[in-house]
N, C-alpha and C. Protein backbone atom coordinates (compact mmCIF):
# COMPACT_ATOMS: atom_id res chain seq x y z
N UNK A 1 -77.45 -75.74 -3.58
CA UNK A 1 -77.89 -74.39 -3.29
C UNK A 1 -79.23 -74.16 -4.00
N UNK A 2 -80.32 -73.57 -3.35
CA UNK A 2 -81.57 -73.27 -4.05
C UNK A 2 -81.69 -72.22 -4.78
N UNK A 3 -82.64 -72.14 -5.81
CA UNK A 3 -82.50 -71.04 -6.66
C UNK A 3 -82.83 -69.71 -5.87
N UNK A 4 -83.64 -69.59 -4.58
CA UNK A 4 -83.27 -68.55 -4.15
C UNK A 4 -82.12 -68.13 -3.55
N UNK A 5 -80.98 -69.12 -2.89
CA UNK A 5 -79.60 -68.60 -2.70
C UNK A 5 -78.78 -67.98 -3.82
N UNK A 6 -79.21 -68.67 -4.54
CA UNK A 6 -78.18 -68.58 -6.10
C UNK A 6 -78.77 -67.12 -6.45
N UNK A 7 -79.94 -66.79 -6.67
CA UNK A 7 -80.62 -65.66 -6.71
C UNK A 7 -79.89 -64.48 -5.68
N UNK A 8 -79.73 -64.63 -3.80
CA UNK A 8 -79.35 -63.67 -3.30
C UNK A 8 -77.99 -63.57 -3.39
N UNK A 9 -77.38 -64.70 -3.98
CA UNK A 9 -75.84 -64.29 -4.07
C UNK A 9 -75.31 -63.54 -5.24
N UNK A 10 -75.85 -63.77 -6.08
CA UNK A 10 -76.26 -62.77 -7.25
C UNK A 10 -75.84 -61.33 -7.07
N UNK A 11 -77.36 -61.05 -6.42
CA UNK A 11 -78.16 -59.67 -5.97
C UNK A 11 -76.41 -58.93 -4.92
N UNK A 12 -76.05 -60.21 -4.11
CA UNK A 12 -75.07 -59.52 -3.23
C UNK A 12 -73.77 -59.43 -3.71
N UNK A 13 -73.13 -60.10 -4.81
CA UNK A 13 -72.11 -59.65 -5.76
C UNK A 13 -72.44 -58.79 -6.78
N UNK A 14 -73.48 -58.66 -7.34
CA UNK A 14 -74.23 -56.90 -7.87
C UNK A 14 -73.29 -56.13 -6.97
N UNK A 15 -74.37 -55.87 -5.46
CA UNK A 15 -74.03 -54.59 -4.97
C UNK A 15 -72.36 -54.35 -4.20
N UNK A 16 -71.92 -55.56 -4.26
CA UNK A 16 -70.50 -55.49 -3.60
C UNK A 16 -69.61 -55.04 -4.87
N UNK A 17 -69.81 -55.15 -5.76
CA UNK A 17 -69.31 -54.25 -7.19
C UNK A 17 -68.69 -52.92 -6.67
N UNK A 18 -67.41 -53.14 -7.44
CA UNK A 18 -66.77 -51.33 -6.81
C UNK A 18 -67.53 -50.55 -7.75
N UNK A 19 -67.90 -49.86 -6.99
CA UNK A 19 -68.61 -48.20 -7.55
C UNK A 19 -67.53 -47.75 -8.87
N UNK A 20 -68.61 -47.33 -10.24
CA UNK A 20 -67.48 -46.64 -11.42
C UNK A 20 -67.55 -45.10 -11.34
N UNK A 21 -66.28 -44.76 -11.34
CA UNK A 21 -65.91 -43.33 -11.67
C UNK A 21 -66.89 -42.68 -12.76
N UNK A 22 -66.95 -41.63 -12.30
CA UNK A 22 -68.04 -40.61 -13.51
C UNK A 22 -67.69 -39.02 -13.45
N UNK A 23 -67.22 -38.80 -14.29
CA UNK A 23 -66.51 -37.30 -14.30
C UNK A 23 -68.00 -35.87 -14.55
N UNK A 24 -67.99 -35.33 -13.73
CA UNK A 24 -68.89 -34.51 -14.44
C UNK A 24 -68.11 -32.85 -14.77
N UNK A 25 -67.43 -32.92 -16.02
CA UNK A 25 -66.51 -31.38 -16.46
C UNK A 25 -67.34 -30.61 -16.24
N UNK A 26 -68.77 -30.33 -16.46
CA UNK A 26 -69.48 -29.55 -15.86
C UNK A 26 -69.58 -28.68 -14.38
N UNK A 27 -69.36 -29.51 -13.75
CA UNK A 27 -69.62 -29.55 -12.29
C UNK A 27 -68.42 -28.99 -11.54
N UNK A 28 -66.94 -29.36 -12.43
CA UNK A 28 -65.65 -29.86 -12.10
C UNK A 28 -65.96 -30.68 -11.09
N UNK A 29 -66.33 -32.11 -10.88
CA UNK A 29 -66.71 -33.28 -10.05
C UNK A 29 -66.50 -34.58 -10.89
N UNK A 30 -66.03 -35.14 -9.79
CA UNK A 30 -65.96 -37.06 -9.99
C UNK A 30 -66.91 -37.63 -9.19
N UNK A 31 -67.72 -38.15 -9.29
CA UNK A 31 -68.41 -38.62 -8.96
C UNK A 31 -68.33 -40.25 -9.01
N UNK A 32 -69.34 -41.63 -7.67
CA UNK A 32 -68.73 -42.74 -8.75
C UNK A 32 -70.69 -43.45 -8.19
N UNK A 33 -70.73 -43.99 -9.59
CA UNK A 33 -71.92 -44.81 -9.44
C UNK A 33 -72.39 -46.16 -9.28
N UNK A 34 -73.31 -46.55 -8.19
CA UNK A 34 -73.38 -47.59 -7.43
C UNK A 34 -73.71 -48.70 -8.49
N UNK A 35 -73.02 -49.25 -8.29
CA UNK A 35 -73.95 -50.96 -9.42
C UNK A 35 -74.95 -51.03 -9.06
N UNK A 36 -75.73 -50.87 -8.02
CA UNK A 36 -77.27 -51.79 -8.08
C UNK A 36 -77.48 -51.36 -6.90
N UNK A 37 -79.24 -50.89 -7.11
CA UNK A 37 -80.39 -50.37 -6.21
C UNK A 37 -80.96 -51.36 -5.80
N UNK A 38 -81.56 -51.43 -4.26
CA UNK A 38 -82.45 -52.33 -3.87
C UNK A 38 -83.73 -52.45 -5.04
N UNK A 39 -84.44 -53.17 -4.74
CA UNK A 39 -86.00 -53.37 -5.92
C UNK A 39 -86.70 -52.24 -5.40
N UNK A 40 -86.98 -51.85 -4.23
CA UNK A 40 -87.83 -50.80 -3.89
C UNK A 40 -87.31 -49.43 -3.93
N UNK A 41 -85.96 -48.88 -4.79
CA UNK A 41 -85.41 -47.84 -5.12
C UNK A 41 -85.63 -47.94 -6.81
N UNK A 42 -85.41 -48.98 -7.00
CA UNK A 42 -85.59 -49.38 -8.56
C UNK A 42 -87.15 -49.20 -8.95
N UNK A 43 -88.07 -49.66 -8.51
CA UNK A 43 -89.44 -49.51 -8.19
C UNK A 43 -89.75 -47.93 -8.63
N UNK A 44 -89.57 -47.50 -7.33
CA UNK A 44 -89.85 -45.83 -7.35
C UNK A 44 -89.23 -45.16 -8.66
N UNK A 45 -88.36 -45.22 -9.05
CA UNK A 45 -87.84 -44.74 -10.47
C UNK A 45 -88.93 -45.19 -11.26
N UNK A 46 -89.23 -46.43 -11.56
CA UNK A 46 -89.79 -47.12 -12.55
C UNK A 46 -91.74 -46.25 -11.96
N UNK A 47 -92.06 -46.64 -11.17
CA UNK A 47 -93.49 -45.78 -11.24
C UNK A 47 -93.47 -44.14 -11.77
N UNK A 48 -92.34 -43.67 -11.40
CA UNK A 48 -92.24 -42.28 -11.86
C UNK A 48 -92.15 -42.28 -13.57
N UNK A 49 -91.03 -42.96 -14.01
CA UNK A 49 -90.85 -43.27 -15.33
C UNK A 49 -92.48 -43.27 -15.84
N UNK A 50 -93.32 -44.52 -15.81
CA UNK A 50 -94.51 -44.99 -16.08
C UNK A 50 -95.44 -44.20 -16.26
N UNK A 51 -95.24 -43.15 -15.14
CA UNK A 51 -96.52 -42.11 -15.02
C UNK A 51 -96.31 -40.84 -15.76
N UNK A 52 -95.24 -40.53 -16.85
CA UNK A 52 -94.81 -39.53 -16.95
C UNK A 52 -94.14 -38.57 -16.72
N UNK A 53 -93.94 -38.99 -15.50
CA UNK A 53 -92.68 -38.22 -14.67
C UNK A 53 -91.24 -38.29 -14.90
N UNK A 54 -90.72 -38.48 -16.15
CA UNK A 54 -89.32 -38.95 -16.82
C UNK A 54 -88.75 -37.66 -15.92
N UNK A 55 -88.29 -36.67 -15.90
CA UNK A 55 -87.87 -35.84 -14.64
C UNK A 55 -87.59 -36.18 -13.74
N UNK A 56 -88.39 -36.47 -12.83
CA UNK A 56 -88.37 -36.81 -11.48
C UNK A 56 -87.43 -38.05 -11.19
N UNK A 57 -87.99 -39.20 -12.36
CA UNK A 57 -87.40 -40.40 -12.55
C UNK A 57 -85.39 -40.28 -12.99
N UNK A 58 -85.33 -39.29 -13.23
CA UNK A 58 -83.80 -39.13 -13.83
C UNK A 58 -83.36 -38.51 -12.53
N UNK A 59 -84.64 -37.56 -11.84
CA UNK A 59 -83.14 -37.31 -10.29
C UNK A 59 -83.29 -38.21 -9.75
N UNK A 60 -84.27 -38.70 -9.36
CA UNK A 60 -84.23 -40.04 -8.31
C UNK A 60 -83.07 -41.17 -8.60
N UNK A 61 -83.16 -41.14 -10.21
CA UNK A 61 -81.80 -41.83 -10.56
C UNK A 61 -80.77 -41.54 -9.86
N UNK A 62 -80.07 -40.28 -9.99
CA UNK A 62 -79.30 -39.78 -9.42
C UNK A 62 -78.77 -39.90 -8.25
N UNK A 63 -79.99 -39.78 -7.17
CA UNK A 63 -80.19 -39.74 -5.96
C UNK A 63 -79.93 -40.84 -5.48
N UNK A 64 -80.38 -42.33 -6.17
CA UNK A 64 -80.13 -43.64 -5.62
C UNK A 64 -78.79 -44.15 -6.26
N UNK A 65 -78.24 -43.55 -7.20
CA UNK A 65 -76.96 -44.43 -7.79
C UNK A 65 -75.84 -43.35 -7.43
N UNK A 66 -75.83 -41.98 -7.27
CA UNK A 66 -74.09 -41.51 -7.37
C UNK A 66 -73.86 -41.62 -5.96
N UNK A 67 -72.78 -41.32 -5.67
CA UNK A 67 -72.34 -41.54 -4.55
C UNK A 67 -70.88 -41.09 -4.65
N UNK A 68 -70.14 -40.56 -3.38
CA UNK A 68 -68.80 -39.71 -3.15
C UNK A 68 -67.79 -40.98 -3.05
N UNK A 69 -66.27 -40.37 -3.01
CA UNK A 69 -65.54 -41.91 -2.85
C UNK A 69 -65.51 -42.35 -1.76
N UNK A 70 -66.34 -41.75 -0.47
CA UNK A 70 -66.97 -43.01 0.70
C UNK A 70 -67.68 -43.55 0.49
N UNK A 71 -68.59 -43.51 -0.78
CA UNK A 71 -69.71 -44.71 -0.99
C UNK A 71 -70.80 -43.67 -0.53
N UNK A 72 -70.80 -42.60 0.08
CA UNK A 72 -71.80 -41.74 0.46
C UNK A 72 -73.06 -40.99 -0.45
N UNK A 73 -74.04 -41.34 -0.47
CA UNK A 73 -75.07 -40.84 -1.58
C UNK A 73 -74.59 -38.75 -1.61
N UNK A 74 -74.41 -38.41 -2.99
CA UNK A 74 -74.09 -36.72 -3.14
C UNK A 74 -75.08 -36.54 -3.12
N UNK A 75 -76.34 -36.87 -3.55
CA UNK A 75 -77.81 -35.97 -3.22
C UNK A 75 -78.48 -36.54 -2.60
N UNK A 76 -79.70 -36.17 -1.84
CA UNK A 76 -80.86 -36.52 -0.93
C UNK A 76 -81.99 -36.21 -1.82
N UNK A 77 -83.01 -37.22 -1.14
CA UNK A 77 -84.41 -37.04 -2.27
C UNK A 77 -84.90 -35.85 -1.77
N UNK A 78 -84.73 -34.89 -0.39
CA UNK A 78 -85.05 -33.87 -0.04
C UNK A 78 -84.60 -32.87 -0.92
N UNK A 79 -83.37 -32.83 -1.90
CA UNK A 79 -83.27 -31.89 -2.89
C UNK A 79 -83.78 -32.52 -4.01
N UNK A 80 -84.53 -32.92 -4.06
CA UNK A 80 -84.98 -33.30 -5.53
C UNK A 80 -85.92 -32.40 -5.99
N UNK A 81 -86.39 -31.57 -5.55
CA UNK A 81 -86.98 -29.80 -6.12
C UNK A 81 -85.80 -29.25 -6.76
N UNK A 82 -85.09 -29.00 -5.88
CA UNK A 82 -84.11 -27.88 -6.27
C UNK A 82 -83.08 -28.54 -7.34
N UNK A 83 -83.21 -29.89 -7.64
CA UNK A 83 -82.46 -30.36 -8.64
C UNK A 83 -83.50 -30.37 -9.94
N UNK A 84 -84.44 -30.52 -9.76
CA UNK A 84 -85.28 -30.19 -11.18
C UNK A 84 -85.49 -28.70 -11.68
N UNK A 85 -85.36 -27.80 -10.25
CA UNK A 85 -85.54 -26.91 -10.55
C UNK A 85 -84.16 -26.03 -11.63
N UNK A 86 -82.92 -26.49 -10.94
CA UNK A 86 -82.09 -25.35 -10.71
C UNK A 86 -80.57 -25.52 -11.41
N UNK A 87 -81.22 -26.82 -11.85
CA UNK A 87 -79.67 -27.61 -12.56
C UNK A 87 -80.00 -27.97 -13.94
N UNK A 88 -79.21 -27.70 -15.05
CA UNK A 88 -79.07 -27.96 -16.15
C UNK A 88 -79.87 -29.47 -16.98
N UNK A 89 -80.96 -29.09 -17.21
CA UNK A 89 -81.39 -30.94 -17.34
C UNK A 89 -80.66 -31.65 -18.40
N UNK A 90 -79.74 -30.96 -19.42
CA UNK A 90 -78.78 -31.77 -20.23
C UNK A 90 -77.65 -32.18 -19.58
N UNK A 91 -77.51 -31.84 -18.72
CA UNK A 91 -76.41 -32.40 -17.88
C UNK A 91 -77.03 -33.35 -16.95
N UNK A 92 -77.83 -33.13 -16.43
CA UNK A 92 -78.92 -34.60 -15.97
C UNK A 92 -79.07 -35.68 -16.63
N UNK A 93 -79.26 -35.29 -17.93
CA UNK A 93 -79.53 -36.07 -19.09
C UNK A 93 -78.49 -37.08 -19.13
N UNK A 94 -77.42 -36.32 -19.51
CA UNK A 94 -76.50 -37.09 -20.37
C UNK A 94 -75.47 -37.66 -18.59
N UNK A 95 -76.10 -37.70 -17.71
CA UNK A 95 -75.17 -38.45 -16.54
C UNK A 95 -76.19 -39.60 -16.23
N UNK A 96 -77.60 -39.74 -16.47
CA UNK A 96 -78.18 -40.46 -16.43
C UNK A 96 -78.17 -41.60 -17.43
N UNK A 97 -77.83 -41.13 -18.71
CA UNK A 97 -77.22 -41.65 -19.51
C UNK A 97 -76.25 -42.52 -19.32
N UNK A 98 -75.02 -42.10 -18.94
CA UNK A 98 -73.77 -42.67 -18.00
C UNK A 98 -74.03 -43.50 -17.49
N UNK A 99 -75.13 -43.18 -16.60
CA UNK A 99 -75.00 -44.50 -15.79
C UNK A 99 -75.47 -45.87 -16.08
N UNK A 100 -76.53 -45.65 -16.95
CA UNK A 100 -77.27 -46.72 -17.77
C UNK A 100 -76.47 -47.08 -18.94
N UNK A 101 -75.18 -46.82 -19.15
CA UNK A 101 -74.35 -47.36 -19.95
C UNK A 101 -73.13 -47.79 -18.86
N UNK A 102 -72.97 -47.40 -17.85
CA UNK A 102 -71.58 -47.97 -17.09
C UNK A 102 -72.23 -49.40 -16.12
N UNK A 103 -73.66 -49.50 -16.28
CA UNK A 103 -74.14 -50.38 -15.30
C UNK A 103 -73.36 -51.56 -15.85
N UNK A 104 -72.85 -52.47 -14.99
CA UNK A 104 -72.20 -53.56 -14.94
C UNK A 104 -72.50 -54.81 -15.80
N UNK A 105 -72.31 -55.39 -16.44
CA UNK A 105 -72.55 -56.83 -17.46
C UNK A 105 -72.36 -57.41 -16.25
N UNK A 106 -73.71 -58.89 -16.66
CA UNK A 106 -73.56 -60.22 -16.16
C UNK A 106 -72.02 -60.92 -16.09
N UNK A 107 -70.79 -60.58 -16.86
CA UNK A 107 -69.85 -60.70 -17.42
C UNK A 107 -69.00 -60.52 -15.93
N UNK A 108 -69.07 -58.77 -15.75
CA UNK A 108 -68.54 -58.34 -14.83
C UNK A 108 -68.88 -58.73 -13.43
N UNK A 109 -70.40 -58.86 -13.30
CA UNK A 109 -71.11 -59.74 -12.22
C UNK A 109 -69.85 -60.56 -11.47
N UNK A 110 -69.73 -61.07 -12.38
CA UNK A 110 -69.63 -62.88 -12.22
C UNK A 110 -67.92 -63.24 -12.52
N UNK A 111 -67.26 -62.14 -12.77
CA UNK A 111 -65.97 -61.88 -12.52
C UNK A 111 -65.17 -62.78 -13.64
N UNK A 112 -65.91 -62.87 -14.97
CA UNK A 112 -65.25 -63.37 -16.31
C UNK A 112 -65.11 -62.00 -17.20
């Protein structure tokens, strides 16, 4: 197998990862978050991050990783106004948080 197979099989046991539960008491919501963004969702976070835009970069987080228990994304980047605007950013905070602590180990990857 070439290191780019070994590479996309990787990438495709990443995203076949069951989605983790995420409670938000806030919200009264469960929410569950995706293991892994394409590079060009990951990207866009990361230029926002870069440029100062830590805001923007934490809904977009949002926007590309939670998801309902169909696997269905709960927000659209079309509310991403009204989520900077209108929602608690410590509660943004600390779920963005979450998720960058529930993201999956190489461990879990790889099913040891």
């Amino acid at each position: 197998m070439s290191l780019l197979e070994k590479a996309k099989e990787h990438y495709k046991a990443k995203l076949s990862a069951e989605p983790r539960e995420l409670r938000i008491p806030e919200w009264d919501a469960t929410v569950y978050v995706r293991p892994g963004i394409s590079l060009q969702n990951l990207g866009e976070i990361m230029e926002l991050a870069n440029s100062g835009n830590s805001a923007e970069a934490m809904v977009m987080t949002l926007v590309h990783r939670l998801v309902d228990g169909e696997g269905k994304p709960v927000f659209k980047k079309i509310e991403k106004t009204e989520l900077l605007r209108s929602v608690d950013p410590e509660v943004l905070a600390r779920i963005v948080g979450e998720i960058n602590q529930t993201d999956p180990s190489e461990d879990d990857i790889s099913g040891n």
